[in-house]
C-alpha atoms as a PDB file:
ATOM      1  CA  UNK A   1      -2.981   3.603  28.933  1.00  0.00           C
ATOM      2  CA  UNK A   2      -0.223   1.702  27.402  1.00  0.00           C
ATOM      3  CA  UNK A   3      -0.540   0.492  23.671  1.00  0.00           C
ATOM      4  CA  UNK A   4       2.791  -1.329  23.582  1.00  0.00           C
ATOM      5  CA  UNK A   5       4.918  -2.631  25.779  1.00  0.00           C
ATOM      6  CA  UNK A   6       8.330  -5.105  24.851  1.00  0.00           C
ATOM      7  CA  UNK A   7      11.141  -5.793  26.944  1.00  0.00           C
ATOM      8  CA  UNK A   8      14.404  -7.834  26.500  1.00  0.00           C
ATOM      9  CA  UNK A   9      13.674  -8.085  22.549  1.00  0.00           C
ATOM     10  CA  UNK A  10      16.765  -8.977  20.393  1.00  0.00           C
ATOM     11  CA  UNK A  11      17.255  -9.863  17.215  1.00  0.00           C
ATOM     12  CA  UNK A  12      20.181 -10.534  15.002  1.00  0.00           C
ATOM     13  CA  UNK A  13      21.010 -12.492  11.323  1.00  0.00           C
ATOM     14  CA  UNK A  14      23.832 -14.552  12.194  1.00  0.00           C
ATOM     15  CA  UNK A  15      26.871 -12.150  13.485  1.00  0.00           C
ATOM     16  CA  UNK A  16      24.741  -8.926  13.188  1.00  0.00           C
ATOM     17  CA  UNK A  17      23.122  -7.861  16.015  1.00  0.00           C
ATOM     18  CA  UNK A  18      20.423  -5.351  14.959  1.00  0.00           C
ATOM     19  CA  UNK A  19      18.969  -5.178  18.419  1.00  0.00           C
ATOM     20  CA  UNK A  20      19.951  -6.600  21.734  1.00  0.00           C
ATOM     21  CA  UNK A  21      17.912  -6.346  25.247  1.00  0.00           C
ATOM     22  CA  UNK A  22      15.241  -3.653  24.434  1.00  0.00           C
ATOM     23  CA  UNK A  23      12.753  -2.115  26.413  1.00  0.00           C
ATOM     24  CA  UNK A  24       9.815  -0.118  24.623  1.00  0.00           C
ATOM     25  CA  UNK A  25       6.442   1.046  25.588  1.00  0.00           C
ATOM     26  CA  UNK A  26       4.440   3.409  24.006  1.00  0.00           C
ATOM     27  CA  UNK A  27       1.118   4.959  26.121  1.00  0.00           C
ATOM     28  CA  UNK A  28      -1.514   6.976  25.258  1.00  0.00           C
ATOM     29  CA  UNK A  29      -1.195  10.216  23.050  1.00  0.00           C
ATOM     30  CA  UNK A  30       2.937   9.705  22.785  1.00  0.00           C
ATOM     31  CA  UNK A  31       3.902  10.168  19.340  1.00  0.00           C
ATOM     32  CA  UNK A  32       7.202   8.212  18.413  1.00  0.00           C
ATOM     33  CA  UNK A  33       9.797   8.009  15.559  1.00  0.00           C
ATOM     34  CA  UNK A  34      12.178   5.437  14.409  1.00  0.00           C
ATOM     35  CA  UNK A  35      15.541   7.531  13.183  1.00  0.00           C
ATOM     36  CA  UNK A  36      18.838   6.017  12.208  1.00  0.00           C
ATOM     37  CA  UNK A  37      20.980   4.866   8.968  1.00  0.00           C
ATOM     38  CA  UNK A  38      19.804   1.883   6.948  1.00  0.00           C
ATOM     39  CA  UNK A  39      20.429  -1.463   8.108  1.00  0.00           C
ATOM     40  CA  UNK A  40      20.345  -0.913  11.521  1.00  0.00           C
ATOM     41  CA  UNK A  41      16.834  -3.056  12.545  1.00  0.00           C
ATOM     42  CA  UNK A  42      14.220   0.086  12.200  1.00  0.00           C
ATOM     43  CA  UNK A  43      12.195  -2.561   9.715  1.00  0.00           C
ATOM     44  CA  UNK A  44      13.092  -5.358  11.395  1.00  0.00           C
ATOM     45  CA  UNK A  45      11.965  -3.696  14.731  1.00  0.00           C
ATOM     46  CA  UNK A  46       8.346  -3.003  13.117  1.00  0.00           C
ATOM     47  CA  UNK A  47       8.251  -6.396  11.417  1.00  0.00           C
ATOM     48  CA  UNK A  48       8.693  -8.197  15.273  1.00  0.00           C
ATOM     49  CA  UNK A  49       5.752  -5.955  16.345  1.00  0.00           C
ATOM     50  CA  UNK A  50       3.643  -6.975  13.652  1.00  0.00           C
ATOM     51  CA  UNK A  51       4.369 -10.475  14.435  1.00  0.00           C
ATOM     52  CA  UNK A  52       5.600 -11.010  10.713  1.00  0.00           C
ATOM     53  CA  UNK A  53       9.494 -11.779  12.048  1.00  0.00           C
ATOM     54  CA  UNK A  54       9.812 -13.883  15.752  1.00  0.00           C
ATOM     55  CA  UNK A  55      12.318 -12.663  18.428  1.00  0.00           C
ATOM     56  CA  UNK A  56      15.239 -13.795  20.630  1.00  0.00           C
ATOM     57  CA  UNK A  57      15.559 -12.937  23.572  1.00  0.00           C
ATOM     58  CA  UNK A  58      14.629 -15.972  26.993  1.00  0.00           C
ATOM     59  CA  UNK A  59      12.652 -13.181  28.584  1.00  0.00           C
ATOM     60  CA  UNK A  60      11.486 -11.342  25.364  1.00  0.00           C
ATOM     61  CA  UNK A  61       8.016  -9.591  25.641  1.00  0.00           C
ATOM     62  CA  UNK A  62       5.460  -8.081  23.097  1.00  0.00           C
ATOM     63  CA  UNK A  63       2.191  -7.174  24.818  1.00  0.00           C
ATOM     64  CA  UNK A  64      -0.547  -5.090  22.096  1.00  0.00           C
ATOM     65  CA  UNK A  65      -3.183  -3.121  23.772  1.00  0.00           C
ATOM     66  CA  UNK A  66      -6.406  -5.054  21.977  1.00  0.00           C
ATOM     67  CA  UNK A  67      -7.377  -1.699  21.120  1.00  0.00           C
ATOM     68  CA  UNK A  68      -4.751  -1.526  18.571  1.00  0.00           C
ATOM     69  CA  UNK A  69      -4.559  -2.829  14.881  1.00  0.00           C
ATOM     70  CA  UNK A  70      -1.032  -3.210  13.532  1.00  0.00           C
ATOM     71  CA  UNK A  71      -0.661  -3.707   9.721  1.00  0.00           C
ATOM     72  CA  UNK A  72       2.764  -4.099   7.629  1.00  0.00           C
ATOM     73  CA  UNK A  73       3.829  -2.240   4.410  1.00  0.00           C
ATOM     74  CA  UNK A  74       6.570  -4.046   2.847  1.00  0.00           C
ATOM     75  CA  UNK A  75       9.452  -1.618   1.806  1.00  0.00           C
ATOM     76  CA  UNK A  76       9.246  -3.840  -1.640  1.00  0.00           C
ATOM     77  CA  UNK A  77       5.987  -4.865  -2.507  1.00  0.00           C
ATOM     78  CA  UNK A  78       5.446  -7.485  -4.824  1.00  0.00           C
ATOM     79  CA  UNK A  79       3.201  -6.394  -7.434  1.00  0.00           C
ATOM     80  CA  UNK A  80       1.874  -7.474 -10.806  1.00  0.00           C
ATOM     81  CA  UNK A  81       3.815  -5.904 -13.194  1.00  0.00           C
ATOM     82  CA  UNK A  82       0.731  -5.373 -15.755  1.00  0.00           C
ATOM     83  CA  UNK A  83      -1.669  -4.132 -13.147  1.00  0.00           C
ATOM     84  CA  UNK A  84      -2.614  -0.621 -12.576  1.00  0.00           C
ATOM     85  CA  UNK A  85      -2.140   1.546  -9.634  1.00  0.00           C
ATOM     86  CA  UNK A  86      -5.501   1.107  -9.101  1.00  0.00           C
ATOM     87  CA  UNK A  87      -5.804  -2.339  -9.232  1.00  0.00           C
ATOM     88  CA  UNK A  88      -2.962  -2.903  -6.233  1.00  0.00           C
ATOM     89  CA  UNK A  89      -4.409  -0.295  -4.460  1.00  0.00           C
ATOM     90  CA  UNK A  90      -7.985  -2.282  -4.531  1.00  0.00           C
ATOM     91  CA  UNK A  91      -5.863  -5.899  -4.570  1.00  0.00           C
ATOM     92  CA  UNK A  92      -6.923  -5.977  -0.837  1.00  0.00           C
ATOM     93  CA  UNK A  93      -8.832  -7.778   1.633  1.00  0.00           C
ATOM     94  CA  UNK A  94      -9.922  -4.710   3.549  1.00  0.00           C
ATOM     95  CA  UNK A  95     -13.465  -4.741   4.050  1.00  0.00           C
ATOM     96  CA  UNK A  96     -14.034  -0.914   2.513  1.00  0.00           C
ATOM     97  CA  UNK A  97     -12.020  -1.021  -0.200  1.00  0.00           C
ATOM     98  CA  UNK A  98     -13.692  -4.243  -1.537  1.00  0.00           C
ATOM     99  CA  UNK A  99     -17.539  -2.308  -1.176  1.00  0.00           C
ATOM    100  CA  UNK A 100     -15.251   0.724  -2.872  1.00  0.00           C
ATOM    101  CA  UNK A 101     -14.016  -1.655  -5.821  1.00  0.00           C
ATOM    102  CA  UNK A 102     -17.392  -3.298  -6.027  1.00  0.00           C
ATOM    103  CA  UNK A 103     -19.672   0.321  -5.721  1.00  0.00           C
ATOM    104  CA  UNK A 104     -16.688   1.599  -9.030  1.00  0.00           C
ATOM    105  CA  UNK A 105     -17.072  -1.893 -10.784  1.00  0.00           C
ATOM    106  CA  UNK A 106     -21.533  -1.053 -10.808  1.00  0.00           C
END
């Protein structure tokens, strides 16, 4: 079964071409890394399959098994500077850790 499939994605910020004409699929049970030096599209790669940045590309293709969930980290959250770790971590709108914040709040 494939999860994810894209093919002729590109993507570039005016002269730089982070990625031009790729193919990608990733099936069942494959396990998968993203290696290479900084500023070369690795986040920019996994912000087009989360559908946070759009891509180029006339024939471009993202296809998402619907048995998958994609989320985002940002690399640079923004975060209230007078919270606590705890409080960010629980700043959510996941489902669980809301009934965890609200059973620690009884």
């Amino acid at each position: 079964m494939q999860y994810l499939s894209l093919e002729h994605v590109s993507k570039s910020y005016g002269e730089k071409v982070l990625f031009s004409d790729i193919d990608l699929s990733i099936s069942k049970g494959q396990k998968i890394a993203l290696i290479a030096k900084n500023g070369t599209g690795k986040t920019t790669l996994l912000r087009v399959i989360a559908g946070i940045d759009g891509v180029e590309g006339e024939n471009a293709s993202i296809q998402i098994s619907k048995e998958i969930k994609t989320a985002f980290l940002m690399q640079n959250p923004d975060l209230d500077p007078e919270a606590t770790a705890i409080d960010a971590i629980f700043d959510s709108k996941n489902p669980a850790l809301q009934a965890i914040r609200k059973y620690e709040e009884a």
